[in-house]
Each structure stands twice: as C-alpha cells, then as structure tokens.
PDB file of N, CA and C in Angstrom:
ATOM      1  N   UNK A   1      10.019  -8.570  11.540  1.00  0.00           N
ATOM      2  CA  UNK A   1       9.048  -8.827  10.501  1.00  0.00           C
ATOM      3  C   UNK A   1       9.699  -8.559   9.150  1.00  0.00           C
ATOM      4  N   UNK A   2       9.306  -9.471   8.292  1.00  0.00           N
ATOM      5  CA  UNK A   2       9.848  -9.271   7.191  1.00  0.00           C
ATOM      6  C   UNK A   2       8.984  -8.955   5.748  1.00  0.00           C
ATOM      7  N   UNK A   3       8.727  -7.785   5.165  1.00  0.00           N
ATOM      8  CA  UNK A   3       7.884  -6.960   4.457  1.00  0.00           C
ATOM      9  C   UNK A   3       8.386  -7.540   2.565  1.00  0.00           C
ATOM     10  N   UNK A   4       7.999  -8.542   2.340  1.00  0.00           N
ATOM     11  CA  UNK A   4       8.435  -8.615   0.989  1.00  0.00           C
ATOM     12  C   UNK A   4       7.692  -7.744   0.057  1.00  0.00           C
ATOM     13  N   UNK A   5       8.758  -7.428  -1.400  1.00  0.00           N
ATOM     14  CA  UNK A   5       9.018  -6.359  -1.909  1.00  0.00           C
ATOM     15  C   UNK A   5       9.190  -6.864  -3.148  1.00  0.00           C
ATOM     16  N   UNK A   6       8.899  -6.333  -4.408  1.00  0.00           N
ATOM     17  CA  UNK A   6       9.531  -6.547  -5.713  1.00  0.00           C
ATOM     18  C   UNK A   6       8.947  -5.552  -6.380  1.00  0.00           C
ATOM     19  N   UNK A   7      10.389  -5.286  -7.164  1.00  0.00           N
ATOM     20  CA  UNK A   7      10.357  -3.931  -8.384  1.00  0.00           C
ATOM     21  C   UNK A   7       9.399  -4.406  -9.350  1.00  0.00           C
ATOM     22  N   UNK A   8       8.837  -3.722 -10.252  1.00  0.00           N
ATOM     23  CA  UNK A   8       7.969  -3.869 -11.946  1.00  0.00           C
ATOM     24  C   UNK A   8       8.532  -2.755 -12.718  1.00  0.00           C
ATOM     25  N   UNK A   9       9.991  -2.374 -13.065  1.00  0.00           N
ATOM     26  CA  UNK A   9       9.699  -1.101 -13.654  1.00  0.00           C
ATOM     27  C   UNK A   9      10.155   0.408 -12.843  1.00  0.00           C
ATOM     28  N   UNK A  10       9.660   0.891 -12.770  1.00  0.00           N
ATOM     29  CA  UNK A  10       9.724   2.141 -11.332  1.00  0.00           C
ATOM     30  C   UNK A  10       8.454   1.998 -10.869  1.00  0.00           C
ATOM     31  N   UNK A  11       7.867   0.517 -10.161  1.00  0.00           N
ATOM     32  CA  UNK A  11       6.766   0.327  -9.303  1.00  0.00           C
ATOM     33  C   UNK A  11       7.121  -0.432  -8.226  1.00  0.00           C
ATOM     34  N   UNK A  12       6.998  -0.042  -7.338  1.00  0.00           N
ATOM     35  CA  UNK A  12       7.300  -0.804  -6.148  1.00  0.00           C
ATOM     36  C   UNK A  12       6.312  -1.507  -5.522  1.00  0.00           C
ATOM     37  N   UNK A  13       6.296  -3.069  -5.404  1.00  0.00           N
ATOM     38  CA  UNK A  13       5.015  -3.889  -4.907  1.00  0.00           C
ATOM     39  C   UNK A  13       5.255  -4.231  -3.673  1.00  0.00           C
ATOM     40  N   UNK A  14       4.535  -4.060  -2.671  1.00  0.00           N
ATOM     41  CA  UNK A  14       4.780  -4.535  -1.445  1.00  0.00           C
ATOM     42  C   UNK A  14       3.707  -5.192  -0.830  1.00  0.00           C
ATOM     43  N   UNK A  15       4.102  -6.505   0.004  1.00  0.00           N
ATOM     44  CA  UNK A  15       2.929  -7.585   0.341  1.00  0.00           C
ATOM     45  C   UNK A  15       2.826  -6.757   2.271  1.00  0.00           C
ATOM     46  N   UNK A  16       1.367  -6.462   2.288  1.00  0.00           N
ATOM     47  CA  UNK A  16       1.269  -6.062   3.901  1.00  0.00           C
ATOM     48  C   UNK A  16       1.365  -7.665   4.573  1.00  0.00           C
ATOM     49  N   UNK A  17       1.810  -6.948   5.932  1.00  0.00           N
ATOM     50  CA  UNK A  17       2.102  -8.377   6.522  1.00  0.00           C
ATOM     51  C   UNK A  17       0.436  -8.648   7.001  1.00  0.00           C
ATOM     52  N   UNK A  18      -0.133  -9.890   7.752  1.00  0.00           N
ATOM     53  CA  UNK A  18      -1.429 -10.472   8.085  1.00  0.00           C
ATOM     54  C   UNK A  18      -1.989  -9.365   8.809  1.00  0.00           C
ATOM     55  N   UNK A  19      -1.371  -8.901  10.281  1.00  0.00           N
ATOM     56  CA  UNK A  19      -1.841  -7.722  10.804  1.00  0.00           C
ATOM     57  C   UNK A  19      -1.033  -6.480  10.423  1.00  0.00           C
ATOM     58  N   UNK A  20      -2.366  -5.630   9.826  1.00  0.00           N
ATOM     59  CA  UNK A  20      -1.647  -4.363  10.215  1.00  0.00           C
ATOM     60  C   UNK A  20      -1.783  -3.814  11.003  1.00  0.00           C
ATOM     61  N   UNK A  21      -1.270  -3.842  11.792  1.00  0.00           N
ATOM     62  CA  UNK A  21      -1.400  -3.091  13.389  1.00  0.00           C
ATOM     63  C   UNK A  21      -0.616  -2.043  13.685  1.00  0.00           C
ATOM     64  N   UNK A  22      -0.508  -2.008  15.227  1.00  0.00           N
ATOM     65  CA  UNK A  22       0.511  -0.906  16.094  1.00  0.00           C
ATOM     66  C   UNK A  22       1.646  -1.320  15.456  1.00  0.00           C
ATOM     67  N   UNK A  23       1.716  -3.185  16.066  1.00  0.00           N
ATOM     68  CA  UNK A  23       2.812  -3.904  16.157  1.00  0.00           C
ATOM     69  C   UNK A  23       3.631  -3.800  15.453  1.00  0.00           C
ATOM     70  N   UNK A  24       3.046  -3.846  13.634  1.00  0.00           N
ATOM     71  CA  UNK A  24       3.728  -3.913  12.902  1.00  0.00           C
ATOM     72  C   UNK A  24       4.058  -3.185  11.832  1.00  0.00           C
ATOM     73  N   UNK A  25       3.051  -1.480  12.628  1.00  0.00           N
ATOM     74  CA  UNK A  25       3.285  -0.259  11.585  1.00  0.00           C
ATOM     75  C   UNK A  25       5.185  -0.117  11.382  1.00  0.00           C
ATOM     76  N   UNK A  26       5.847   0.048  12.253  1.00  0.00           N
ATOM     77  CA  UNK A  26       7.078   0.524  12.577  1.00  0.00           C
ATOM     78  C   UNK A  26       8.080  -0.127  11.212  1.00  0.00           C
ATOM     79  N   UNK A  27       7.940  -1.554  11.202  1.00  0.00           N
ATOM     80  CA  UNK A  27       8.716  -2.232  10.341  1.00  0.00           C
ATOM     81  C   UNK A  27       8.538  -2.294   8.934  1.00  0.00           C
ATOM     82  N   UNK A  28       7.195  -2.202   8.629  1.00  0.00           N
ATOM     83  CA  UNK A  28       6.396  -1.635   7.498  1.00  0.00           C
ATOM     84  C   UNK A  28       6.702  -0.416   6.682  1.00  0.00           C
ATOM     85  N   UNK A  29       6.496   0.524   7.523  1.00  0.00           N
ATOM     86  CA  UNK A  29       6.904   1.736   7.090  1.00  0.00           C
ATOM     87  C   UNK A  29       8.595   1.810   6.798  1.00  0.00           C
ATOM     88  N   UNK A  30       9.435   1.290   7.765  1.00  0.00           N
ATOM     89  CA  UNK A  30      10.415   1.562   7.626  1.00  0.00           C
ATOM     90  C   UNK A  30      10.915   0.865   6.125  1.00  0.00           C
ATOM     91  N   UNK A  31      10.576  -0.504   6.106  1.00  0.00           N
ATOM     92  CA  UNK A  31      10.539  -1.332   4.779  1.00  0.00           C
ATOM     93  C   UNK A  31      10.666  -0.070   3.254  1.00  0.00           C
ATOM     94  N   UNK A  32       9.107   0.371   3.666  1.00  0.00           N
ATOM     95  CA  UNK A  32       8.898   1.265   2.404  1.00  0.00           C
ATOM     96  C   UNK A  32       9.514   2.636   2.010  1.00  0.00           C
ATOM     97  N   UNK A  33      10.010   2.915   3.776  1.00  0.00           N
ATOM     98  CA  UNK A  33      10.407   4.441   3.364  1.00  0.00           C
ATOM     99  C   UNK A  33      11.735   4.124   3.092  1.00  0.00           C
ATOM    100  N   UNK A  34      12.428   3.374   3.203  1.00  0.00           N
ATOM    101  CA  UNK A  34      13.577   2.653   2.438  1.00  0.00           C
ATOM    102  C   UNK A  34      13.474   2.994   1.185  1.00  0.00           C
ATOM    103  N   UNK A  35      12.766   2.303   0.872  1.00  0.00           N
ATOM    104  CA  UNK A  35      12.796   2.420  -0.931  1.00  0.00           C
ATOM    105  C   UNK A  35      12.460   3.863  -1.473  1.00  0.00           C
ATOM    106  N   UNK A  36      12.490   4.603  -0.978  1.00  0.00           N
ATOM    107  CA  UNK A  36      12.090   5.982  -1.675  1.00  0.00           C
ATOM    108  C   UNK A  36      13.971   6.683  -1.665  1.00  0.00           C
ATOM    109  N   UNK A  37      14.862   6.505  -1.294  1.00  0.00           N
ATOM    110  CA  UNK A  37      15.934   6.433  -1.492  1.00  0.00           C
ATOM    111  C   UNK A  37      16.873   6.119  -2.912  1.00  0.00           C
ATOM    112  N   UNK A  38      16.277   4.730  -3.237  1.00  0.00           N
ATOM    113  CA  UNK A  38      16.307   4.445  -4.407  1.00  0.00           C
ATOM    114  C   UNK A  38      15.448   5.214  -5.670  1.00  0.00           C
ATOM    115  N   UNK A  39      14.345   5.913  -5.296  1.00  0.00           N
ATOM    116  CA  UNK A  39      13.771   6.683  -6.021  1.00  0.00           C
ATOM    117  C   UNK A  39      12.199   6.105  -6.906  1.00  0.00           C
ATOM    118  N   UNK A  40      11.950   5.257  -5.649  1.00  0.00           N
ATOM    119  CA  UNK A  40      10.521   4.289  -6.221  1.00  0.00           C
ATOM    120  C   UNK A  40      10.152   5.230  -5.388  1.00  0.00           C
ATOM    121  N   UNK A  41       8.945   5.694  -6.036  1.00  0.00           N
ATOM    122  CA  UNK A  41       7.977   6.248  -5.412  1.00  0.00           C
ATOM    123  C   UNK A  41       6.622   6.484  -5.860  1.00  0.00           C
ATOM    124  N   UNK A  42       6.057   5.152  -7.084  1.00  0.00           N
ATOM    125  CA  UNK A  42       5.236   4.521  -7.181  1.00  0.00           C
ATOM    126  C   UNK A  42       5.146   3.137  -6.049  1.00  0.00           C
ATOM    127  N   UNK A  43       4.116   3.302  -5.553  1.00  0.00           N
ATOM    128  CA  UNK A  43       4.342   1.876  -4.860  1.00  0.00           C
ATOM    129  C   UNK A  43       2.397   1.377  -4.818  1.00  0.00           C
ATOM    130  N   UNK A  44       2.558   0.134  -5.219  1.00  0.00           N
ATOM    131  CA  UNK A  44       1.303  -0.584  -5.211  1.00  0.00           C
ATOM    132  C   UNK A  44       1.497  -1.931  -3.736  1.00  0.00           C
ATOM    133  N   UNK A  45       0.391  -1.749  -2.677  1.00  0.00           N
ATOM    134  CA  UNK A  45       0.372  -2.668  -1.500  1.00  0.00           C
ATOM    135  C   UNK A  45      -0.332  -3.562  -1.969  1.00  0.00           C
ATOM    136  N   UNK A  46       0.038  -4.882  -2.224  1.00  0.00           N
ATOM    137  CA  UNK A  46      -0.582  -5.847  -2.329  1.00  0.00           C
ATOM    138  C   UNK A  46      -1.282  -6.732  -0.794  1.00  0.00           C
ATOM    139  N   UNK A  47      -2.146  -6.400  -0.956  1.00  0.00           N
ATOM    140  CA  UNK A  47      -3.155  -6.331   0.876  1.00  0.00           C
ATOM    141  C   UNK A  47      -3.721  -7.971   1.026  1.00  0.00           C
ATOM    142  N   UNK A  48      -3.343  -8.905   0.044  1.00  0.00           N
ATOM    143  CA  UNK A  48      -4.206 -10.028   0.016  1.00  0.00           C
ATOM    144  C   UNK A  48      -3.964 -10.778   1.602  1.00  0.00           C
ATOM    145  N   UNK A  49      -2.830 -10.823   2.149  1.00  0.00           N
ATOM    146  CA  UNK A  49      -2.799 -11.628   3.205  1.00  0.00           C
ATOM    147  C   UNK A  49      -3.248 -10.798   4.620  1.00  0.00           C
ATOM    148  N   UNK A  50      -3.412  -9.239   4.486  1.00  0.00           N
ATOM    149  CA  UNK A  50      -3.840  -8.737   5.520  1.00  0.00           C
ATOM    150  C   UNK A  50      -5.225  -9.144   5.629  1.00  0.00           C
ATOM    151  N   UNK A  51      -5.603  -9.418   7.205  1.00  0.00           N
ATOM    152  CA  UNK A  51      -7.269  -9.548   7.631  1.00  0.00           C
ATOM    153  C   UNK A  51      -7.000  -8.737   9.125  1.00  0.00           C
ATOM    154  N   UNK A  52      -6.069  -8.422   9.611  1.00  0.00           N
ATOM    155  CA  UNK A  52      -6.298  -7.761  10.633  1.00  0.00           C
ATOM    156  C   UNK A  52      -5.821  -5.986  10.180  1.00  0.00           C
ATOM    157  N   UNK A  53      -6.677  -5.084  10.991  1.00  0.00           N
ATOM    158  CA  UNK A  53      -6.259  -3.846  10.893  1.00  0.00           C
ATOM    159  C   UNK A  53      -6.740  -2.954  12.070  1.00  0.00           C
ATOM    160  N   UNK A  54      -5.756  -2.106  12.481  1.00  0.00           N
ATOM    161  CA  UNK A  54      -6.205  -1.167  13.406  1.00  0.00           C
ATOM    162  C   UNK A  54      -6.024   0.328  13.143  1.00  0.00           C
ATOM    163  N   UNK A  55      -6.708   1.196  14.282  1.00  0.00           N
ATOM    164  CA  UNK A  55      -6.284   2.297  13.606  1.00  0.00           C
ATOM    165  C   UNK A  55      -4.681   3.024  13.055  1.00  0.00           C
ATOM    166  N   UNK A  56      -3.757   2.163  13.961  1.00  0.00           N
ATOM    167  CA  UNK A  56      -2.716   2.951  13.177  1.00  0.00           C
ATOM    168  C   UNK A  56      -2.027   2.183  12.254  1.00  0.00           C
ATOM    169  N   UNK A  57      -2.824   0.979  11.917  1.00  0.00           N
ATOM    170  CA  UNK A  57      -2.224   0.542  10.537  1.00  0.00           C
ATOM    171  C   UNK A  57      -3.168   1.503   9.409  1.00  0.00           C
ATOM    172  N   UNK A  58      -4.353   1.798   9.328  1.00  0.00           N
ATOM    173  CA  UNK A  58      -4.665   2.681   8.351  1.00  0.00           C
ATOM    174  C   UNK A  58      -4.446   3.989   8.391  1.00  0.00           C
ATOM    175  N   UNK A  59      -3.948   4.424   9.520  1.00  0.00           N
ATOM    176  CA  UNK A  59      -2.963   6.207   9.361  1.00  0.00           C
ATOM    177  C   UNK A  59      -1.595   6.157   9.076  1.00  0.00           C
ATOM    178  N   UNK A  60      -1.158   4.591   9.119  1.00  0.00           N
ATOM    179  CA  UNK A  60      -0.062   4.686   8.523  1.00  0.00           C
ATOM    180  C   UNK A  60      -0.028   4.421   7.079  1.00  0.00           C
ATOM    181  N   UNK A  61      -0.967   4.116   5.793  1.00  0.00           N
ATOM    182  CA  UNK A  61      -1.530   3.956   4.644  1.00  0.00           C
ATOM    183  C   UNK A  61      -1.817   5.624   4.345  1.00  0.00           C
ATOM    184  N   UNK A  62      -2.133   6.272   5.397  1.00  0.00           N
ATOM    185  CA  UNK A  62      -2.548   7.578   4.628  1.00  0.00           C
ATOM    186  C   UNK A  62      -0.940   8.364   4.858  1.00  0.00           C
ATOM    187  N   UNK A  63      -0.331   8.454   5.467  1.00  0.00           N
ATOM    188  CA  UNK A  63       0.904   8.948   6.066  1.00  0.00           C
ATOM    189  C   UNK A  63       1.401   8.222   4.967  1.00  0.00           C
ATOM    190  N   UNK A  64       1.342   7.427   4.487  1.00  0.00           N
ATOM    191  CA  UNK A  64       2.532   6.614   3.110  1.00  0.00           C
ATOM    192  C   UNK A  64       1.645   7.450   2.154  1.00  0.00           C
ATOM    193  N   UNK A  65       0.687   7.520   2.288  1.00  0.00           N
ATOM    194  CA  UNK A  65       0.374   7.929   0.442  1.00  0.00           C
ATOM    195  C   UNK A  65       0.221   9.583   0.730  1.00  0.00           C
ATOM    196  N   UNK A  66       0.137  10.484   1.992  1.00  0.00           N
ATOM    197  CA  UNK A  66       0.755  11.304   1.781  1.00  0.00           C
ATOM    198  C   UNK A  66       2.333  11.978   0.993  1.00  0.00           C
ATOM    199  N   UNK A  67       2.756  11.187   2.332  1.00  0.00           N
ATOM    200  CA  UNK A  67       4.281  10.886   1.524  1.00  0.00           C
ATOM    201  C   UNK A  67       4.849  10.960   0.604  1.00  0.00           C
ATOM    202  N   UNK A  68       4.391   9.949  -0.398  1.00  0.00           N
ATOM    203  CA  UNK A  68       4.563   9.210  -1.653  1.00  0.00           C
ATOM    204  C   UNK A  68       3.418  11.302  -2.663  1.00  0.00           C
ATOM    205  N   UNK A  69       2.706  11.396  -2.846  1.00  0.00           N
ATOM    206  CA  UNK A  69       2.176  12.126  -3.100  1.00  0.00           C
ATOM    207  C   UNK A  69       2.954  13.637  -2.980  1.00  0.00           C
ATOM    208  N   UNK A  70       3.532  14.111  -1.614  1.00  0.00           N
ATOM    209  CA  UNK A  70       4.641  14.843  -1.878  1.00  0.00           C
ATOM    210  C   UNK A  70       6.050  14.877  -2.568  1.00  0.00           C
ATOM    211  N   UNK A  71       5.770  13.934  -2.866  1.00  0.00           N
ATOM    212  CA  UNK A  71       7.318  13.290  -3.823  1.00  0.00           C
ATOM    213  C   UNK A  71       7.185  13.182  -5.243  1.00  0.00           C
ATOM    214  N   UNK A  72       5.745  13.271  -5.634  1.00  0.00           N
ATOM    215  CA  UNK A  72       5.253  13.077  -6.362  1.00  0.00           C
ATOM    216  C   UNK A  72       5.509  11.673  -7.441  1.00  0.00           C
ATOM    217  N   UNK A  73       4.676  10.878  -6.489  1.00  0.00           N
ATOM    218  CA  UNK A  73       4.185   9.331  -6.624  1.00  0.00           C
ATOM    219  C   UNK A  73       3.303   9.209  -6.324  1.00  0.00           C
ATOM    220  N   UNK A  74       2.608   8.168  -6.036  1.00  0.00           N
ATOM    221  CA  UNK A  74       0.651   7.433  -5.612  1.00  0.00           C
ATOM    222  C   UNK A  74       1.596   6.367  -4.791  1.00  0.00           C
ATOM    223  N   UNK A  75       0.525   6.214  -4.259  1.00  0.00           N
ATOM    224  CA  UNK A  75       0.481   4.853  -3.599  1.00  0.00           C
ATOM    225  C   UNK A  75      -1.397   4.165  -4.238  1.00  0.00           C
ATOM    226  N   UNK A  76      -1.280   2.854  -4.647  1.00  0.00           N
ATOM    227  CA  UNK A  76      -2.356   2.303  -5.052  1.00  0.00           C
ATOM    228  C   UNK A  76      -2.399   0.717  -4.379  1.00  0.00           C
ATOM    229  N   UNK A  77      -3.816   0.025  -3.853  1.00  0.00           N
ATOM    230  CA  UNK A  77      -4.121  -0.947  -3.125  1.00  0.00           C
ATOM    231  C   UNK A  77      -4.654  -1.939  -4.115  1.00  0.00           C
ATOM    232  N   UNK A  78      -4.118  -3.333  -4.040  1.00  0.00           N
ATOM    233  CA  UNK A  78      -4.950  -4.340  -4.828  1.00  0.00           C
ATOM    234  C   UNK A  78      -4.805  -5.498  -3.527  1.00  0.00           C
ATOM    235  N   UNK A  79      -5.997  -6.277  -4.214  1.00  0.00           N
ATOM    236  CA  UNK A  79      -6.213  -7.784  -3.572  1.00  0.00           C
ATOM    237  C   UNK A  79      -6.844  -7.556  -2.363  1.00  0.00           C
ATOM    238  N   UNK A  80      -7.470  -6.606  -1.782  1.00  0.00           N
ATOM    239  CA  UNK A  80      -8.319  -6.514  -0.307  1.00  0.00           C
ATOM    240  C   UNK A  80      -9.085  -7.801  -0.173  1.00  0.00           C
ATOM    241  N   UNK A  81      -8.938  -8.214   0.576  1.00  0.00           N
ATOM    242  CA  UNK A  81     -10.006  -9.538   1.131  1.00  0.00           C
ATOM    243  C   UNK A  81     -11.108  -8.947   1.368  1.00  0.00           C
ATOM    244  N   UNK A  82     -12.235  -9.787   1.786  1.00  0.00           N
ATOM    245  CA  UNK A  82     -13.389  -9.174   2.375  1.00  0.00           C
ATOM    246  C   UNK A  82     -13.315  -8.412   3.596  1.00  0.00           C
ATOM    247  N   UNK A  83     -12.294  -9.367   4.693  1.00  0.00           N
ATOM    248  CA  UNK A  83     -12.694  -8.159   5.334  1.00  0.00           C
ATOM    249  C   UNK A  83     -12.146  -6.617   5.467  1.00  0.00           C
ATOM    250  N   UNK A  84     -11.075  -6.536   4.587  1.00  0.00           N
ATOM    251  CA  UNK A  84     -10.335  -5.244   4.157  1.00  0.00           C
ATOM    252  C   UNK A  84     -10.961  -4.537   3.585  1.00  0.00           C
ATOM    253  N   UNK A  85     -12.229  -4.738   2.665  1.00  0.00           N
ATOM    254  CA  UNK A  85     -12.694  -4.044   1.838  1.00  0.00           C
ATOM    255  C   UNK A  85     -14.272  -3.433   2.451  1.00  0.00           C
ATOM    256  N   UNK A  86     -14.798  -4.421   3.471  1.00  0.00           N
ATOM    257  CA  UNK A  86     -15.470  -4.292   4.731  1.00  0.00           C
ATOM    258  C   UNK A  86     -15.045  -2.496   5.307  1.00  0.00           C
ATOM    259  N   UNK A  87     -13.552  -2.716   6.099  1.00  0.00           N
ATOM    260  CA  UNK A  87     -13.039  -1.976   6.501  1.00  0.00           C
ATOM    261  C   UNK A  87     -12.791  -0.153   5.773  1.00  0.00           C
ATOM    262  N   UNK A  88     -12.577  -0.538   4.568  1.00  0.00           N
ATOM    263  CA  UNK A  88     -11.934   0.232   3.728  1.00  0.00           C
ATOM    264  C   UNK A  88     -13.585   1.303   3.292  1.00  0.00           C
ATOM    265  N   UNK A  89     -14.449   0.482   3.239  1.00  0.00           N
ATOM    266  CA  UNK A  89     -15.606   1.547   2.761  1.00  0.00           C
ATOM    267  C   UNK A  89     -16.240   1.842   4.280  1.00  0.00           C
ATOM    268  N   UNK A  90     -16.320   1.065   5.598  1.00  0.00           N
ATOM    269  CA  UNK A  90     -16.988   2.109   6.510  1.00  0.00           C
ATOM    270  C   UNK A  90     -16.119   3.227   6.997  1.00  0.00           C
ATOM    271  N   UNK A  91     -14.501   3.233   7.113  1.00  0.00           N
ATOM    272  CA  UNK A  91     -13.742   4.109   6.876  1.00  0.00           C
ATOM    273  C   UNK A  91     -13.580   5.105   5.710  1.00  0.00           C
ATOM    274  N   UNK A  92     -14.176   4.353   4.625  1.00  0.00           N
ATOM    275  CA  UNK A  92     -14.282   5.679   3.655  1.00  0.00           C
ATOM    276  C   UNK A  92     -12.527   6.123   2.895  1.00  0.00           C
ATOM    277  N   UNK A  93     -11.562   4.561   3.343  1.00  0.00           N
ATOM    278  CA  UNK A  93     -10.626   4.336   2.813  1.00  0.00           C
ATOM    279  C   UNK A  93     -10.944   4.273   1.322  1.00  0.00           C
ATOM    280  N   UNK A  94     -11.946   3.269   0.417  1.00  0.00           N
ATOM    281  CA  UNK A  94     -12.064   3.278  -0.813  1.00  0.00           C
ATOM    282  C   UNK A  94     -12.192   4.710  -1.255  1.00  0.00           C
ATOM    283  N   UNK A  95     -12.729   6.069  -0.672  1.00  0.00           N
ATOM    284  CA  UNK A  95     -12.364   6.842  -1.768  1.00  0.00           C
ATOM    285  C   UNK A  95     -11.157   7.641  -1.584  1.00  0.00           C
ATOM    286  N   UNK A  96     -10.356   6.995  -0.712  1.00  0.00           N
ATOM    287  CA  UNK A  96      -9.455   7.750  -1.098  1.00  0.00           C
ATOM    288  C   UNK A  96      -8.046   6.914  -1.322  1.00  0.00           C
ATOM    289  N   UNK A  97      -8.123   5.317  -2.051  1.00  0.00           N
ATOM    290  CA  UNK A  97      -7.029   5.014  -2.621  1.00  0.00           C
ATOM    291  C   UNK A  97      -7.909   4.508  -3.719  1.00  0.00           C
ATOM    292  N   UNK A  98      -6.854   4.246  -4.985  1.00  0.00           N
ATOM    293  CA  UNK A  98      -7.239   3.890  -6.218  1.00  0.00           C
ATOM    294  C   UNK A  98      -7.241   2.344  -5.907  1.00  0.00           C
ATOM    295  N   UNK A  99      -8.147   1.453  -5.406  1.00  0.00           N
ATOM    296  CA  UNK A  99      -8.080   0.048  -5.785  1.00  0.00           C
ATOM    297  C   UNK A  99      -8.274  -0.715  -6.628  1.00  0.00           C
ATOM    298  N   UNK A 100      -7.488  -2.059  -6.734  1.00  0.00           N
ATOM    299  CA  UNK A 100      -7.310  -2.971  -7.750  1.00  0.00           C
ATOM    300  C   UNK A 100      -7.794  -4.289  -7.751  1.00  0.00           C
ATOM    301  N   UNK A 101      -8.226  -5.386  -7.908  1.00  0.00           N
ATOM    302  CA  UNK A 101      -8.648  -7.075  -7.764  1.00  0.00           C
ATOM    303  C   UNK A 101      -6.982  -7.566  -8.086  1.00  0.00           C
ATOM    304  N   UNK A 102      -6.134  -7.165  -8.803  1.00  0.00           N
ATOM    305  CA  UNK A 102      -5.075  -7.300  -8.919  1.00  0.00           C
ATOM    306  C   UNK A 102      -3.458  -6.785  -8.832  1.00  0.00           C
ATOM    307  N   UNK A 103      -2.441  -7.089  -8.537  1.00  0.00           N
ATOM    308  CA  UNK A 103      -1.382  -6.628  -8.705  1.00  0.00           C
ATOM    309  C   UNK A 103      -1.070  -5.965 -10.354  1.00  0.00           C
ATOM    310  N   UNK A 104      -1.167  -6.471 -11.155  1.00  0.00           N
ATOM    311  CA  UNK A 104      -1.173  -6.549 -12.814  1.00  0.00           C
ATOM    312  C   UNK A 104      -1.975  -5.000 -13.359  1.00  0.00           C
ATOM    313  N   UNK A 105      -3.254  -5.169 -12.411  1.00  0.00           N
ATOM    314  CA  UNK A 105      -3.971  -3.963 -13.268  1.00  0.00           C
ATOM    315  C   UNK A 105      -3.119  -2.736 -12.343  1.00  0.00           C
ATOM    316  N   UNK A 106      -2.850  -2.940 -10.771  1.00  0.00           N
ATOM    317  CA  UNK A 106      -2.407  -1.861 -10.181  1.00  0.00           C
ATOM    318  C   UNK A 106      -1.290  -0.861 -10.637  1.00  0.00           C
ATOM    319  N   UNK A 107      -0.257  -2.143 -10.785  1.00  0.00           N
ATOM    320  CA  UNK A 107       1.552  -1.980 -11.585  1.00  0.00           C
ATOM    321  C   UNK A 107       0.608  -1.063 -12.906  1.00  0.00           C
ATOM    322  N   UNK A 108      -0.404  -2.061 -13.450  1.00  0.00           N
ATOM    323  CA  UNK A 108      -0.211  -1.005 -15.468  1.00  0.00           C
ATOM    324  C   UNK A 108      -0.877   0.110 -14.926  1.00  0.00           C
ATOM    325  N   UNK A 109      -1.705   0.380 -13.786  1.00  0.00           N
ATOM    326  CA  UNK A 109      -2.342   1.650 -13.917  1.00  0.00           C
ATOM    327  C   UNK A 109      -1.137   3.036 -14.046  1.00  0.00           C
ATOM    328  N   UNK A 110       0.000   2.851 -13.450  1.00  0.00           N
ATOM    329  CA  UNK A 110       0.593   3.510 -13.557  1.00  0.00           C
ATOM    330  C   UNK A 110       1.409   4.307 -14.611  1.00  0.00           C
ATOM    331  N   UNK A 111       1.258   3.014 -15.243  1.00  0.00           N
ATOM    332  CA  UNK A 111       1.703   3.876 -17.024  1.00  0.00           C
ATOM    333  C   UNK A 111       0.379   4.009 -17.414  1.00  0.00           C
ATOM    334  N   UNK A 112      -0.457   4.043 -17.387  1.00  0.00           N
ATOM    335  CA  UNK A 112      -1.607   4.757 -17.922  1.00  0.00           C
ATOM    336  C   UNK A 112      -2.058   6.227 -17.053  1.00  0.00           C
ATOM    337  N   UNK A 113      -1.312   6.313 -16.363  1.00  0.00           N
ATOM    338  CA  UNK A 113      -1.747   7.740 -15.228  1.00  0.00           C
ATOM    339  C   UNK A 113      -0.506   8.721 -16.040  1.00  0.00           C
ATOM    340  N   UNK A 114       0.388   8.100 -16.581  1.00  0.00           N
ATOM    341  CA  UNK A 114       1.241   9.088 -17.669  1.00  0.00           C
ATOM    342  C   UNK A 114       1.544   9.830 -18.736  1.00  0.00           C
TER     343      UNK A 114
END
C-alpha cells in the first residue's frame, strides 16, 4: 500500500488509504512513523478517501496522536466524509481530534497554535 505524503512547512499531510482497517494499519503507521525521523511531527490526515474503518484503524489514530503528542506535535483530521464523521462522533473521536472541512485550514491551524 502506498500512503501518499506531502510536506507544508514542518506539517506533514497524509492521505488515509479507502480502508482503514487491520489490513492496512501496519503500512500506515509505518508510512508516518517514518517521518518523525526527519523531525515532522505536526502531521494533518487528510481522511477524504477513507469510508471504511475498524476498530484498529481508529486505535491506531489515537496511538499516532499519542505519539505525535509525546514528541510534542498534534496530529489534526480534515475532509471526513459522512460516513467518517458518522463514525467519529458515536465513538466520541470528534472530541478528541481537532477537525477540519479542509487541508488549508488544518496545515494554518498550526501556526496559529504558536
């Protein structure tokens, strides 16, 4: 699987693949924990093409923004589809990532959190 990626700055954007699943926690994560090497450790998931999710694709979202949070970075979510955003409030995911309608507002929130 292939996890595309692009810098903004010291923000790291990453597109989730369609499912986030079991299947495709492994390659995902590995994708991102890559980049904390380089020393991104802002990272905004751009979620627009995900519609599938299971439970260990969203413990692997909290396990990243743990992560990212001990390193002292965020992790922040834009573009949820409906049914992500479905997902995200009976899980009770919305209160605990900062979401966005966009990539643009996600990337600037970060210089405004400075």
């Amino acid at each position: 699987m292939n996890i595309h990626t692009e810098v903004f700055g010291d923000v790291l954007v990453a597109h989730t693949p369609e499912e986030l699943t079991d299947e495709a926690v492994d390659s995902f994560e590995n994708c991102i924990y890559q980049q904390f090497e380089s020393g991104l450790i802002q990272v905004v998931l751009q979620m627009d093409r995900s519609e599938t999710y299971d439970s260990a694709g969203l413990t692997a979202l909290l396990d990243l923004q743990d992560e990212l949070r001990s390193r002292g970075g965020n992790l922040k979510v834009s573009g949820l589809g409906e049914p992500g955003r479905k997902i995200f409030e009976v899980t009770r995911l919305d209160q605990r990532f900062d979401i966005f309608e966009s990539v643009i507002d996600a990337v600037s929130s970060f210089q405004s959190d400075n």
